[in-house]
C-alpha atoms as a PDB file:
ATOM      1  CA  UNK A   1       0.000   0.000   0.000  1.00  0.00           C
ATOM      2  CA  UNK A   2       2.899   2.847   0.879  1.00  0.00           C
ATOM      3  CA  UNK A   3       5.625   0.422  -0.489  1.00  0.00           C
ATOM      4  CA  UNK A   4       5.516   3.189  -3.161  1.00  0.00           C
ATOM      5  CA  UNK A   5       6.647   5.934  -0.808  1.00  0.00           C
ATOM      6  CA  UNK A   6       9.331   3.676   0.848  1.00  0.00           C
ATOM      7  CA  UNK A   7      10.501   2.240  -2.273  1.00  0.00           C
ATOM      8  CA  UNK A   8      10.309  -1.468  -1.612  1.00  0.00           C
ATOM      9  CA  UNK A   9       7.669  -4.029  -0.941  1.00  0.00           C
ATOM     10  CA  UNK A  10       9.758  -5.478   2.186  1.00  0.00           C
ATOM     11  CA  UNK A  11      10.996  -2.216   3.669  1.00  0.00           C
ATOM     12  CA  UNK A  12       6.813  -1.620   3.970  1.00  0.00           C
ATOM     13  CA  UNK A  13       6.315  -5.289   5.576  1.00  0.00           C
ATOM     14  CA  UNK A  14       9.231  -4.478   8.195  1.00  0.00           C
ATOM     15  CA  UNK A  15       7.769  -1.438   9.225  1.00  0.00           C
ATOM     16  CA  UNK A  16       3.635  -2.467   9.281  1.00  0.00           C
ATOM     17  CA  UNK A  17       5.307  -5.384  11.466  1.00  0.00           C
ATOM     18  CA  UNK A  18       7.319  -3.860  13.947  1.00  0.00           C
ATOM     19  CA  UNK A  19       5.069  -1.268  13.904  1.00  0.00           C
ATOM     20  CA  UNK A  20       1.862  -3.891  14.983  1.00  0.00           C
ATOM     21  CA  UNK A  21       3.758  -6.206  17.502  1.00  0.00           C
ATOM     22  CA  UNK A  22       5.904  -3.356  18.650  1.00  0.00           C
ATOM     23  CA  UNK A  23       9.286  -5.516  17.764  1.00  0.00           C
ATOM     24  CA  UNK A  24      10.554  -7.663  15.415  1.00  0.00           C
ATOM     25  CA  UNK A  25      13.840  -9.647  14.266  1.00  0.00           C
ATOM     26  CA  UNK A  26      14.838 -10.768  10.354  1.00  0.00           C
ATOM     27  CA  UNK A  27      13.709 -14.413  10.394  1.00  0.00           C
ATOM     28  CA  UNK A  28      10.192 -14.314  12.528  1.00  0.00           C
ATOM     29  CA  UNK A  29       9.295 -10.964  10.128  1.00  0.00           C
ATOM     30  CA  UNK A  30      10.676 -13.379   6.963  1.00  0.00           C
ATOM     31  CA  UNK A  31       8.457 -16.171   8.227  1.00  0.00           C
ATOM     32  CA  UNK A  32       5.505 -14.412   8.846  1.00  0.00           C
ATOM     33  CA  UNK A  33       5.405 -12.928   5.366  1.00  0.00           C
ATOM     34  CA  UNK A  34       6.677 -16.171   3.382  1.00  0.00           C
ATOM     35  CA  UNK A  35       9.620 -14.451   2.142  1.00  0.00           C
ATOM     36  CA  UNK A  36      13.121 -15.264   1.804  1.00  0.00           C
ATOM     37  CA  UNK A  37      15.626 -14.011   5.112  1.00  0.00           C
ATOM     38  CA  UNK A  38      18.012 -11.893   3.003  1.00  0.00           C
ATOM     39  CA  UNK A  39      15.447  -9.065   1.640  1.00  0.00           C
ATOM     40  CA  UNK A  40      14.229  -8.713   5.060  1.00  0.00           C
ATOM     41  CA  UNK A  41      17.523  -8.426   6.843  1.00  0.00           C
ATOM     42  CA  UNK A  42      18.760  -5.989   4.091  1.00  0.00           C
ATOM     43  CA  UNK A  43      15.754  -3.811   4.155  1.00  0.00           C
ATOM     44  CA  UNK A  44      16.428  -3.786   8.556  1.00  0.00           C
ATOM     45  CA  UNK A  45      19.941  -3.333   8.248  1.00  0.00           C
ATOM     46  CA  UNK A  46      19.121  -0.105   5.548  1.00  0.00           C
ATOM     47  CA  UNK A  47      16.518   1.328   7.960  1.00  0.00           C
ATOM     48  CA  UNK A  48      18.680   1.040  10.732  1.00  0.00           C
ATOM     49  CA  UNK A  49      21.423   2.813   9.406  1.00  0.00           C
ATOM     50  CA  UNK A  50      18.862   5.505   8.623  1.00  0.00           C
ATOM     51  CA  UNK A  51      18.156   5.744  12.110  1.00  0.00           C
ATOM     52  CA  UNK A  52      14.652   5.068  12.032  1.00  0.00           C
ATOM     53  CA  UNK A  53      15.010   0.996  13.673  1.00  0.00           C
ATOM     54  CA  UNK A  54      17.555   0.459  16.326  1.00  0.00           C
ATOM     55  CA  UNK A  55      18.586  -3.357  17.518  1.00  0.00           C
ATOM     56  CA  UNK A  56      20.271  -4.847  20.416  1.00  0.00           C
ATOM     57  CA  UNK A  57      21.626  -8.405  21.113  1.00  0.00           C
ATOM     58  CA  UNK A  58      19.339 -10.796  22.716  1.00  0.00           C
ATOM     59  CA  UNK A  59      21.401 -14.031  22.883  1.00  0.00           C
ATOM     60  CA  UNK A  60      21.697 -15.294  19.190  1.00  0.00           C
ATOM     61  CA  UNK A  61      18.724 -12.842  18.026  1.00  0.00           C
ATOM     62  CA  UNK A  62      19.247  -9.081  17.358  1.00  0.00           C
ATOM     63  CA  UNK A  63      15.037  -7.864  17.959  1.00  0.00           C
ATOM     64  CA  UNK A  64      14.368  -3.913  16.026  1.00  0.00           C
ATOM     65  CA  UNK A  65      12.306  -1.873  17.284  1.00  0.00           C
ATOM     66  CA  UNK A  66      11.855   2.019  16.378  1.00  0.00           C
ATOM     67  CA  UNK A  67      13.981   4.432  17.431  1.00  0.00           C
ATOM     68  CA  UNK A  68      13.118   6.792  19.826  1.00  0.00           C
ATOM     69  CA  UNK A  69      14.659   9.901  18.836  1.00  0.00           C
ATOM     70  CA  UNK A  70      14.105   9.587  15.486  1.00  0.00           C
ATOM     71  CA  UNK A  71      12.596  13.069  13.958  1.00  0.00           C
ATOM     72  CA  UNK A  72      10.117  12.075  12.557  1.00  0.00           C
ATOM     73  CA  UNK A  73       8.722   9.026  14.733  1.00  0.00           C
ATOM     74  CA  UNK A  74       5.458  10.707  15.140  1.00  0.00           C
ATOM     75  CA  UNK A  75       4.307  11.244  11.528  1.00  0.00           C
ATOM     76  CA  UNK A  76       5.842   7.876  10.343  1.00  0.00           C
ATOM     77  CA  UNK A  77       3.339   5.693  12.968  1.00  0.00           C
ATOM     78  CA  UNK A  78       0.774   7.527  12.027  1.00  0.00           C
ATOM     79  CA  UNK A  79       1.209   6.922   8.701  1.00  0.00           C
ATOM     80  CA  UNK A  80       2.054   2.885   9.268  1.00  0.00           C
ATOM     81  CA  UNK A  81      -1.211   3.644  11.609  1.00  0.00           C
ATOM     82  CA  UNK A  82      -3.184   4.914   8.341  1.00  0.00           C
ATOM     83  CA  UNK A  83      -1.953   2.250   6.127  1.00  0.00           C
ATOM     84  CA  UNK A  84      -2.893  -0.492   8.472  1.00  0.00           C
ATOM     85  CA  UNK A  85      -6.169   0.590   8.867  1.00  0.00           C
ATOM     86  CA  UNK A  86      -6.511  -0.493   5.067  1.00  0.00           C
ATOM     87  CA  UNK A  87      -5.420  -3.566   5.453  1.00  0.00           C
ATOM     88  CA  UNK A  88      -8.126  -6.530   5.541  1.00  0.00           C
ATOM     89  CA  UNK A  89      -9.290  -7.328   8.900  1.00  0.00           C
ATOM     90  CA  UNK A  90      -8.069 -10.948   9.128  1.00  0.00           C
ATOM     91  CA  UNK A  91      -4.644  -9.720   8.009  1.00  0.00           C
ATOM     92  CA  UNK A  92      -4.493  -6.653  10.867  1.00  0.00           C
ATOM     93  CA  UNK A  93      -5.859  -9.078  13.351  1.00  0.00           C
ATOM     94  CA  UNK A  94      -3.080 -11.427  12.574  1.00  0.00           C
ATOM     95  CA  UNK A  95      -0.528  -8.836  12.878  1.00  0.00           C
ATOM     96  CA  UNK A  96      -1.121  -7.552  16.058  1.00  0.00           C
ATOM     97  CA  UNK A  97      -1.805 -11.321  17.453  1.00  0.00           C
ATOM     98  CA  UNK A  98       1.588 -11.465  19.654  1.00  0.00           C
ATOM     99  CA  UNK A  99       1.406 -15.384  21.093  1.00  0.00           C
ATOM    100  CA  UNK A 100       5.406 -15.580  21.697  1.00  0.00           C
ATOM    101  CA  UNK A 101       4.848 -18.417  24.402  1.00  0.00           C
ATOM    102  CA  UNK A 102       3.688 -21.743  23.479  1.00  0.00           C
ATOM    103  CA  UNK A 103      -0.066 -22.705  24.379  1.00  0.00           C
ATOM    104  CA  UNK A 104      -0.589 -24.257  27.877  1.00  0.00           C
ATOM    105  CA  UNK A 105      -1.065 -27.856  27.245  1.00  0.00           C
ATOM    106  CA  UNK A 106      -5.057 -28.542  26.945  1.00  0.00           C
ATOM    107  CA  UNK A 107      -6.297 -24.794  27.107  1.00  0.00           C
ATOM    108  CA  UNK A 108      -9.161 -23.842  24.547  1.00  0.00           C
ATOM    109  CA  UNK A 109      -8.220 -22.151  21.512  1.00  0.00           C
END
């Protein structure tokens, strides 16, 4: 939808995701959109050297999330805002479904 204004298809799935579950690393965003590892960690490692992601080490895993003191933090979420409100409804509810812990064993769905 805005892939357009950032100028790839994957630099707008980074952002919509980290954006929705309020962090992300390369291989769970790569997996979530059925796309191969390399785009995704190009298109983190291009907006992090833009300032607009920063990462830290978390064991093996290097999570994003959005920088803080970027300038202009508060017009780019509420233009990820914007653009997820266009997305279907299954597809928004999917992104901001966080389960990062596996299921208690014989709980209801």
């Amino acid at each position: 939808m805005i892939e357009t204004l950032l100028g790839s298809k994957n630099a707008e799935r980074v952002l919509i995701y980290i954006f929705s579950r309020g962090e992300g690393y390369a291989r769970e965003i790569a997996n979530y959109y059925e796309t191969g590892l390399s785009p995704i960690q190009k298109q983190l490692d291009k907006l992090e050297a833009g300032g607009v992601l920063v990462s830290r080490e978390v064991g093996r895993a290097r999570p994003y999330v959005f920088n803080p003191r970027y300038p202009f933090m508060n017009e780019l979420k509420s233009l990820l805002e914007k653009a997820l409100s266009f997305y279907p409804q299954v597809e928004r509810e999917d992104l901001i479904m966080n389960r990062r812990r596996p299921r208690a064993k014989g709980k209801d769905l």
